[in-house]
Protein backbone atom coordinates (compact mmCIF):
# COMPACT_ATOMS: atom_id res chain seq x y z
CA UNK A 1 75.65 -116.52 -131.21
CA UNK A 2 79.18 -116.87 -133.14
CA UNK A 3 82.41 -115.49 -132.26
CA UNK A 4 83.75 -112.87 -134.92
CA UNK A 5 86.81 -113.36 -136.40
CA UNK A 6 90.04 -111.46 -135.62
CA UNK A 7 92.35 -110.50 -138.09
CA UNK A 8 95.98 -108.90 -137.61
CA UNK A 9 98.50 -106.83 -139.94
CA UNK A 10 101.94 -107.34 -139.31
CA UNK A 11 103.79 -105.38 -141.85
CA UNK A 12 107.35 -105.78 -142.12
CA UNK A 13 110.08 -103.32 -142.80
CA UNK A 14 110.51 -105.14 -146.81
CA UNK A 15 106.27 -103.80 -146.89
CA UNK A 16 107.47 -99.87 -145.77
CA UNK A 17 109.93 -99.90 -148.09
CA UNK A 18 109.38 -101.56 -151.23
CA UNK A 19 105.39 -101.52 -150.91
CA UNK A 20 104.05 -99.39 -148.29
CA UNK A 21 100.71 -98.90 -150.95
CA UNK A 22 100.03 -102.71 -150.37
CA UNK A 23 100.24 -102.42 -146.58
CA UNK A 24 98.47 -99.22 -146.86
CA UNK A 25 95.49 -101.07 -148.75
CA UNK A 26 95.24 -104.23 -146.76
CA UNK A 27 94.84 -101.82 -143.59
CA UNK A 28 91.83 -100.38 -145.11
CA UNK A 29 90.39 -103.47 -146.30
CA UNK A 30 90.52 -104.87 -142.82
CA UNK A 31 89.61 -101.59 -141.48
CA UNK A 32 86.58 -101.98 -143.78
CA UNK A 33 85.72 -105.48 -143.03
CA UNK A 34 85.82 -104.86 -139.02
């Protein structure tokens, strides 16, 4: 049996402001993924 792999988001403050769709996105892509 394999380990799963972990992902994290760390958006910063320059992602809420100027591109809080892209942040918004990745999350559910992850979120998706598992």
């Amino acid at each position: 049996m394999t380990d799963a792999i972990r992902a994290s988001l760390f958006a910063t403050c320059i992602v809420d402001q100027f591109y809080p769709e892209v942040g918004e996105s990745t999350a559910r892509v992850l979120d998706r993924l598992g």
